[in-house]
N, C-alpha and C. Protein backbone atom coordinates (compact mmCIF):
# COMPACT_ATOMS: atom_id res chain seq x y z
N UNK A 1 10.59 9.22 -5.12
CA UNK A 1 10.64 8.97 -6.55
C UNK A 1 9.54 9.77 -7.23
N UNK A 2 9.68 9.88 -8.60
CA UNK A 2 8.60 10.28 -9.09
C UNK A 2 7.26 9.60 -9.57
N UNK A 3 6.29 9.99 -9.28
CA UNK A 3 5.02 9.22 -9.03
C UNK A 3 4.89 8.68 -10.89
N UNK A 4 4.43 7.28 -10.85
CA UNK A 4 4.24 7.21 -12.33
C UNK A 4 2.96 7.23 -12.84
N UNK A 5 2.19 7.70 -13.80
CA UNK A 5 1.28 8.53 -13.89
C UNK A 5 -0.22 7.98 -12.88
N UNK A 6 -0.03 6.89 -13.50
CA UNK A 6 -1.07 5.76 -12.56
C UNK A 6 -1.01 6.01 -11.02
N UNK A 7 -0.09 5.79 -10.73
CA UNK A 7 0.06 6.13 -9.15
C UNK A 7 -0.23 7.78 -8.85
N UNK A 8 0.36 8.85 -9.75
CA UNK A 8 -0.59 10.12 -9.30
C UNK A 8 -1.85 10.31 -9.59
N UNK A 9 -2.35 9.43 -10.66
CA UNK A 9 -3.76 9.48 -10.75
C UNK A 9 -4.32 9.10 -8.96
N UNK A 10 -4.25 7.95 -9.08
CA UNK A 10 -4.49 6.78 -7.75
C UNK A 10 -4.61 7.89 -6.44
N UNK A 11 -3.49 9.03 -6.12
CA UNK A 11 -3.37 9.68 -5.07
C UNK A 11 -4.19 11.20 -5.61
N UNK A 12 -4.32 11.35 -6.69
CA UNK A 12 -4.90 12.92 -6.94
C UNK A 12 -4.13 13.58 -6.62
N UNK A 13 -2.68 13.37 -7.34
CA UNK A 13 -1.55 14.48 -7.93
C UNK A 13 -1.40 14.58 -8.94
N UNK A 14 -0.90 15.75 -9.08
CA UNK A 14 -0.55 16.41 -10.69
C UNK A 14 0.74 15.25 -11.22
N UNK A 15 0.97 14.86 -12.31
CA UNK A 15 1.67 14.16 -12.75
C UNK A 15 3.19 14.51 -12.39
N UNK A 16 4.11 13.84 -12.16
CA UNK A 16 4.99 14.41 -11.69
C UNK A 16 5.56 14.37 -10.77
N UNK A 17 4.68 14.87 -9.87
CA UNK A 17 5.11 15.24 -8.20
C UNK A 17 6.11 13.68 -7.83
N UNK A 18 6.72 14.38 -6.54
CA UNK A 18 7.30 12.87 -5.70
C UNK A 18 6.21 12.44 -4.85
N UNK A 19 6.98 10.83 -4.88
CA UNK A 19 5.99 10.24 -3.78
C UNK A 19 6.54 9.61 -2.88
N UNK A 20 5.94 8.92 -2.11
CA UNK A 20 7.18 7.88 -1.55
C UNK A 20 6.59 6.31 -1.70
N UNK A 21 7.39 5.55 -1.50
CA UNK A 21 7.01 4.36 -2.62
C UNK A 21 7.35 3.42 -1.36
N UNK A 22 6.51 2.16 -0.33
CA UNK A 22 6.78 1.43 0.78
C UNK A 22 6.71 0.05 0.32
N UNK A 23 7.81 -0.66 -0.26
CA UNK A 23 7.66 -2.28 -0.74
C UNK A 23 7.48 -3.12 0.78
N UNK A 24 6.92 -3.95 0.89
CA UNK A 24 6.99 -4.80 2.33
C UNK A 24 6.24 -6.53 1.65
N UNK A 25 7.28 -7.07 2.19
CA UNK A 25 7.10 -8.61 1.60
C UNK A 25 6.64 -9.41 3.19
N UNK A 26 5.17 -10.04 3.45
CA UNK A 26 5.32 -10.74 4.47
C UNK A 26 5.36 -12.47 4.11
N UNK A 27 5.30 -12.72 5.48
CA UNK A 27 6.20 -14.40 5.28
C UNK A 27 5.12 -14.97 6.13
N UNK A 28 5.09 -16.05 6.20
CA UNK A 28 4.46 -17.36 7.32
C UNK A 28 5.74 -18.19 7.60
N UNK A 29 6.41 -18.21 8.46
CA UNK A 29 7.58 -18.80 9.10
C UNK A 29 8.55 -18.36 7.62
N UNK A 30 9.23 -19.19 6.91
CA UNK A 30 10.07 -18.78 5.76
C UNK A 30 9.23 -18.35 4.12
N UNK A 31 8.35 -18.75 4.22
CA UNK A 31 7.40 -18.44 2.92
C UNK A 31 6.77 -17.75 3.03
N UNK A 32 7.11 -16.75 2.02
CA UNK A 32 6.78 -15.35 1.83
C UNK A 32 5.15 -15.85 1.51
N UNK A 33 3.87 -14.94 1.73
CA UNK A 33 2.30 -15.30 1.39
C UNK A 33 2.38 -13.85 0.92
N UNK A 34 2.62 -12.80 1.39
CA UNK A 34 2.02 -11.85 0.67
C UNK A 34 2.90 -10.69 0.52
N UNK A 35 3.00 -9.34 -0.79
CA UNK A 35 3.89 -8.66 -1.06
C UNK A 35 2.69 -7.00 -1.04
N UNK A 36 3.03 -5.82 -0.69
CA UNK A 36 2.82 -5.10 -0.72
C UNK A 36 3.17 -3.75 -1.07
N UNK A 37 2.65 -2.71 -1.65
CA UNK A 37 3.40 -1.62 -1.99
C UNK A 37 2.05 -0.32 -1.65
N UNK A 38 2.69 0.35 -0.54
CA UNK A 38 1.87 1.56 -0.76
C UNK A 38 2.75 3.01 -1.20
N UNK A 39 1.64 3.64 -1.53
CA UNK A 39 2.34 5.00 -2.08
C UNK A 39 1.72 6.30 -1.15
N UNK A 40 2.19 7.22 -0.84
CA UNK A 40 2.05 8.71 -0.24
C UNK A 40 2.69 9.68 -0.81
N UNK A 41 1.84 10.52 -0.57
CA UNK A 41 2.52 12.05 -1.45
C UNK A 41 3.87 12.22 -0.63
N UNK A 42 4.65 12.69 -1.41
CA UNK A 42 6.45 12.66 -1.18
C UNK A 42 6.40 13.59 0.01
N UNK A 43 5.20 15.05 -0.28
CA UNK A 43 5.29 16.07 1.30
C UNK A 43 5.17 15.54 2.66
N UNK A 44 4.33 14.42 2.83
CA UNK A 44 4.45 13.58 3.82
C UNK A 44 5.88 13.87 4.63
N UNK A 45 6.99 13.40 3.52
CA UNK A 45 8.52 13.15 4.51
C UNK A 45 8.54 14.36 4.92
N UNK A 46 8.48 16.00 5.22
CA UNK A 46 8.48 16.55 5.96
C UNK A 46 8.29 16.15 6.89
N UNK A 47 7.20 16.10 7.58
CA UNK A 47 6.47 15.73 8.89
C UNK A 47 6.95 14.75 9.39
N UNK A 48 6.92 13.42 8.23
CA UNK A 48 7.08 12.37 8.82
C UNK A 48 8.13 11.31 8.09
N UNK A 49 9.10 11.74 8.44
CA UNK A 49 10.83 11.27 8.11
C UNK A 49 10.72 10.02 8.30
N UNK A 50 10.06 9.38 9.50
CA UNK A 50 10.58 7.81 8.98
C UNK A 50 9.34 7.10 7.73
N UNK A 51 8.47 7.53 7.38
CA UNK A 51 8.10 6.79 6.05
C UNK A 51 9.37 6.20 4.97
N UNK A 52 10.52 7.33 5.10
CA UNK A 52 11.22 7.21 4.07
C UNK A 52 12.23 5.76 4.17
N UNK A 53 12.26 5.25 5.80
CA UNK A 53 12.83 4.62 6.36
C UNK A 53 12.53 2.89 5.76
N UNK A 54 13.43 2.09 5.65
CA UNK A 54 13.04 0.66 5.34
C UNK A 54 12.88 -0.04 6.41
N UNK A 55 12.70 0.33 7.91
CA UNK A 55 12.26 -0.08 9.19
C UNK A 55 10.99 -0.24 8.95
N UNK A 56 10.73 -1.19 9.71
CA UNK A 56 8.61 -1.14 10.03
C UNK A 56 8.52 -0.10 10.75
N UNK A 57 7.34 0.03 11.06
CA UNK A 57 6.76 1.45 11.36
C UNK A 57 6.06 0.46 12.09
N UNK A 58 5.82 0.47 13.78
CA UNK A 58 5.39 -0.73 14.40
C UNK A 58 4.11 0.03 14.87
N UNK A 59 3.67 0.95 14.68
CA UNK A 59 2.36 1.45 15.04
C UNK A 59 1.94 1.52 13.22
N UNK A 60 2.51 1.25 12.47
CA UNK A 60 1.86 1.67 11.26
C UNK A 60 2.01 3.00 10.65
N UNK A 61 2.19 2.97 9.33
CA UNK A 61 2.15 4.27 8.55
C UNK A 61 0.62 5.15 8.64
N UNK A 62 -0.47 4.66 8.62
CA UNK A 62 -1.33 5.68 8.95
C UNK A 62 -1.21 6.09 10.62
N UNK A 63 -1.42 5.29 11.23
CA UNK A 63 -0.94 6.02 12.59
C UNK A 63 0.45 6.45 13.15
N UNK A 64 1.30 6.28 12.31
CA UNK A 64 2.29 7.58 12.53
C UNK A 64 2.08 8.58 12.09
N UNK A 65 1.59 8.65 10.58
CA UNK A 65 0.65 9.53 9.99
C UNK A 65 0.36 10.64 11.05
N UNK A 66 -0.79 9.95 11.56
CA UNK A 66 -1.84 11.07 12.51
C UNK A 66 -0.93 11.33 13.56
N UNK A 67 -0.10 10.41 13.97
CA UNK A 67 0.64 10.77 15.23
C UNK A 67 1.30 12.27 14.89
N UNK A 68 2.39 12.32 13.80
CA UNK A 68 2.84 13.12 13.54
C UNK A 68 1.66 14.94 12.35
N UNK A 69 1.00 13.86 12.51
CA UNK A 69 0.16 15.90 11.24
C UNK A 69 -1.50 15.67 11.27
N UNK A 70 -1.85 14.82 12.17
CA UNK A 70 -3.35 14.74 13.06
C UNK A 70 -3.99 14.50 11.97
N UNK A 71 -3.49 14.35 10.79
CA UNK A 71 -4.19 13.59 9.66
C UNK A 71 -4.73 12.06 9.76
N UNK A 72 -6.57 11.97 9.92
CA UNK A 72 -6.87 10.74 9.77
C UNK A 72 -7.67 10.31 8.98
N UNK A 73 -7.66 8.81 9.11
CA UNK A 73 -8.47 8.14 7.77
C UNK A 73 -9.57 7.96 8.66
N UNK A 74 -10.58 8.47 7.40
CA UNK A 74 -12.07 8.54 8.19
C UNK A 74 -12.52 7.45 6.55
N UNK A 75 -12.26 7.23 5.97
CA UNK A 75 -12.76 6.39 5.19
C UNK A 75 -11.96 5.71 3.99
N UNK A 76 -12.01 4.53 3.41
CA UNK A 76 -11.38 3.74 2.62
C UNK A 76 -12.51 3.21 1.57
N UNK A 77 -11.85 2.47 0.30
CA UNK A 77 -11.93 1.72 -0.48
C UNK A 77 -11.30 0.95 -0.98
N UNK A 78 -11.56 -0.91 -1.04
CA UNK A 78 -10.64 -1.43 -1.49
C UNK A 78 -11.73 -1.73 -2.47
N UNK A 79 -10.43 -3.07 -3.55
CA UNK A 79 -11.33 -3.40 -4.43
C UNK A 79 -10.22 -4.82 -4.04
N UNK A 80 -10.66 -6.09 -4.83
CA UNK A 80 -9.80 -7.53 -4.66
C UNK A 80 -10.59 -7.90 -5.70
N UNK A 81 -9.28 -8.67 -6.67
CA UNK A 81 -9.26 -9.38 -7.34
C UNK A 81 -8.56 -10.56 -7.74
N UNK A 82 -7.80 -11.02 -8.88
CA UNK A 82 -7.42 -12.28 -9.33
C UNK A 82 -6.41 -11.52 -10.63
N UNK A 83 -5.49 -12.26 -10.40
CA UNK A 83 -4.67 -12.61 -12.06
C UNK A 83 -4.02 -13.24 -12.02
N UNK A 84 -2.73 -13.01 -13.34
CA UNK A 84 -1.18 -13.97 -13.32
C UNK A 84 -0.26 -12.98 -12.54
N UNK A 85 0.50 -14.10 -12.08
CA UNK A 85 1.67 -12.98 -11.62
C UNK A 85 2.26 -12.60 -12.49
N UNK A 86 2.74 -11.29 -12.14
CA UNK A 86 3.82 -10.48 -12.52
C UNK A 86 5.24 -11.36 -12.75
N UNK A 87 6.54 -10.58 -13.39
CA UNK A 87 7.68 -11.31 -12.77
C UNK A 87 8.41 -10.38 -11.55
N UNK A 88 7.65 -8.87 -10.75
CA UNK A 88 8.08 -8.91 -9.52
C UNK A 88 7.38 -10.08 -8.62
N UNK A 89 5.73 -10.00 -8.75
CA UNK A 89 5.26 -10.98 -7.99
C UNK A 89 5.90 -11.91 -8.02
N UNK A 90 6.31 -13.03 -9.06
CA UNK A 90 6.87 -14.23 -8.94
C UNK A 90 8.56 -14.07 -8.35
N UNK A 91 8.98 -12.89 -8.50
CA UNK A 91 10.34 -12.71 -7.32
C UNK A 91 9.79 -12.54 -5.81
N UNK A 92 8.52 -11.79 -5.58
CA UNK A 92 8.47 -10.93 -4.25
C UNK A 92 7.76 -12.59 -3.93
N UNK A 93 6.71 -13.65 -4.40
CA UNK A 93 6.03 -14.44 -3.01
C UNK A 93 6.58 -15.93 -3.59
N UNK A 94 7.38 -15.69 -4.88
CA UNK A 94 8.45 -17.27 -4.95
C UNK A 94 7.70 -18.08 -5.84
N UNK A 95 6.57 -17.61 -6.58
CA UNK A 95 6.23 -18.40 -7.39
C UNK A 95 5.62 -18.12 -8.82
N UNK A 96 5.79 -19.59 -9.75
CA UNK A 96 6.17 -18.99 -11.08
C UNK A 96 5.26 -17.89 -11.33
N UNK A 97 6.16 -16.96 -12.27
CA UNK A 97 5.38 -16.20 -13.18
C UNK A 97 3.99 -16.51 -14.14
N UNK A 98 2.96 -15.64 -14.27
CA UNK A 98 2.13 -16.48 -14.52
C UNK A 98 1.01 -17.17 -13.42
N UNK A 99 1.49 -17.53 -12.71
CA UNK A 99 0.55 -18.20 -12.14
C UNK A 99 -0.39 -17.34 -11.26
N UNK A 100 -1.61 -17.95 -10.91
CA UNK A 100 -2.63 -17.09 -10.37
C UNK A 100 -2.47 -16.66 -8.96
N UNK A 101 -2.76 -15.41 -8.87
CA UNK A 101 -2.54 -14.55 -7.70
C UNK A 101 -3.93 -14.02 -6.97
N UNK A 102 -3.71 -13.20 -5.58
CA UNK A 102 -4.95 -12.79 -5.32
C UNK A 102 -4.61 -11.35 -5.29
N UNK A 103 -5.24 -10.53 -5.68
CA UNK A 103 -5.05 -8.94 -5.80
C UNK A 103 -5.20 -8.06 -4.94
N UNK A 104 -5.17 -6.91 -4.85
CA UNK A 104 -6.19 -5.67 -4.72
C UNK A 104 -5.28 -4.00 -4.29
N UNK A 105 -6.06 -3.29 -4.28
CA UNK A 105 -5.70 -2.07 -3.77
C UNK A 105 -6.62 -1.21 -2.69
N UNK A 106 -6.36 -0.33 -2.54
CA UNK A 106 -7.11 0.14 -1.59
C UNK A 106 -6.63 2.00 -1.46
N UNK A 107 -7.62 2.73 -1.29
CA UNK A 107 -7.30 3.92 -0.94
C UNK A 107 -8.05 4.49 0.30
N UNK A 108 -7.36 5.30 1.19
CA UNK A 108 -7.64 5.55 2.39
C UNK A 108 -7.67 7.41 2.31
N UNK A 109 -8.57 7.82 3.02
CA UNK A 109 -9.04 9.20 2.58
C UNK A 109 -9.04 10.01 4.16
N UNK A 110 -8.79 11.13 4.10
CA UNK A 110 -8.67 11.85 5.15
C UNK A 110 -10.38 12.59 5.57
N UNK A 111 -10.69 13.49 6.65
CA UNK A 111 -11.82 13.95 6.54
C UNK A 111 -12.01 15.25 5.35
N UNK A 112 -11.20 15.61 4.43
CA UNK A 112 -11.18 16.43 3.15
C UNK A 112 -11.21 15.99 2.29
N UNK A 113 -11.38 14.50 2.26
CA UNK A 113 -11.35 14.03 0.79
C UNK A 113 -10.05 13.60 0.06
N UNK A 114 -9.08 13.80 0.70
CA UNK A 114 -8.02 13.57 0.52
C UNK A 114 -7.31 12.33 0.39
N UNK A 115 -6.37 12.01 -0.55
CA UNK A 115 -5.97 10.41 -0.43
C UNK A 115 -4.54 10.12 0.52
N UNK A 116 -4.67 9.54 1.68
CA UNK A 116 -3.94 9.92 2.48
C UNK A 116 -2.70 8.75 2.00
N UNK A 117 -3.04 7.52 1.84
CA UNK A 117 -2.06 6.43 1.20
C UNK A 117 -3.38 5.78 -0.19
N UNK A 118 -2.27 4.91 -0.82
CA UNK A 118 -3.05 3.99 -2.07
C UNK A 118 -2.11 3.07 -1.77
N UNK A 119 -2.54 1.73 -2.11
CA UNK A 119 -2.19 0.51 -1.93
C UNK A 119 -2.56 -0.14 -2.43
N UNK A 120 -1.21 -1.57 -2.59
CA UNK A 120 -1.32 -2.65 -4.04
C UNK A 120 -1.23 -3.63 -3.36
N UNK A 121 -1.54 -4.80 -3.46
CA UNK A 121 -1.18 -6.04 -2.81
C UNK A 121 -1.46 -7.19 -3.75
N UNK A 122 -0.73 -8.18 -3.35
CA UNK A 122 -0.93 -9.14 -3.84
C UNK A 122 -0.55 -10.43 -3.28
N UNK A 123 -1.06 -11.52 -3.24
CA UNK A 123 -0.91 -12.89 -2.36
C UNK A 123 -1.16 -14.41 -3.05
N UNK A 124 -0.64 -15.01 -2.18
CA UNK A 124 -0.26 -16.33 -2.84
C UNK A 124 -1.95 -16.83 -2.56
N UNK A 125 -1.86 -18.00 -4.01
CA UNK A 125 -3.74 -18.84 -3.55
C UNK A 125 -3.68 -19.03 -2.43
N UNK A 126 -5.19 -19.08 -2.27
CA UNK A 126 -5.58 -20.15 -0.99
C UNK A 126 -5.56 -19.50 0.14
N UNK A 127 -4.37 -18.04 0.11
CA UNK A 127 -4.58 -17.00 1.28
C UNK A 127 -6.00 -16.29 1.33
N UNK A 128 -6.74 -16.09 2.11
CA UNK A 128 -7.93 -15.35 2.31
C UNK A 128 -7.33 -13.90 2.77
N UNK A 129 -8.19 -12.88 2.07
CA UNK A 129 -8.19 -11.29 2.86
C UNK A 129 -8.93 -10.94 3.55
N UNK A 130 -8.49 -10.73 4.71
CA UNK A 130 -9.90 -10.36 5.33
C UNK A 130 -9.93 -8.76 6.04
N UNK A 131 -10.93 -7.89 5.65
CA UNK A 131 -10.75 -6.37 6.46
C UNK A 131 -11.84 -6.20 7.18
N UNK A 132 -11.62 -5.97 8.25
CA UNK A 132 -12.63 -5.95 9.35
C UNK A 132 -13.23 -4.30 9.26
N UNK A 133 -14.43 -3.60 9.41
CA UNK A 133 -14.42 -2.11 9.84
C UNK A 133 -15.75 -2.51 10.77
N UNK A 134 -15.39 -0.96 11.54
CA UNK A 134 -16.22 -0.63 12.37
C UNK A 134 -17.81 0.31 11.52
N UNK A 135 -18.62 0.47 11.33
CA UNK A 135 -19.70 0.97 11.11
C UNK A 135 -19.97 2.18 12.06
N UNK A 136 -20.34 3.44 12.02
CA UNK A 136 -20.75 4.05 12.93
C UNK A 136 -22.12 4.98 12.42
């Protein structure tokens, strides 16, 4: 699709360009807790054809990533926050619109500086986020 301006800002593309766009809704037995959307530059699907795919990616999109174009994330930033839901949120985790959510995004960078994915999330109260890193 075409990136909407926010989202090529987010990746450091020229306005315009394609991207590819990954919705993924997770569950705790039948109740959905948390909804996700990351974005990658559309050139990606060269290399790596199943991004485009609505299959999981059971090693993950950054490590198919590297599997397939030795591209890795040597560093990230998230940020987490709070609001109302949306009315996708209140379709994607089942509850009303409006009501308070837990946020965030995150961008993941190659060793050039590069934004290799950007990512949106969002989750039902009371879920905790937790991201573990290594320090070196």
């Amino acid at each position: 699709m075409t990136a909407p301006p926010q989202i090529a800002d987010a990746l450091g593309l020229a306005h315009g360009t394609t991207v590819i766009r990954r919705h993924r809704i997770t569950y705790r037995g039948e109740a959905p807790i948390s909804a996700s959307v990351t974005w990658l530059d559309g050139a990606l699907a060269q290399d790596a054809p199943r991004l485009l795919s609505t299959e999981r990616i059971i090693e993950g999109t950054i490590g198919y990533i590297r599997q397939v174009t030795g591209r890795e994330v040597v560093r990230g930033t998230d940020q987490d926050s709070a609001r109302a839901a949306t009315g996708q949120d209140a379709e994607d985790l089942g509850v009303p619109a409006g009501s308070p959510v837990g946020c965030g995004r995150n961008w993941w960078y190659d060793a050039g500086d590069t934004v290799i994915e950007y990512g949106e999330r969002v989750s039902v109260p009371g879920r905790w986020s937790t991201h573990e890193y290594s320090v070196t």
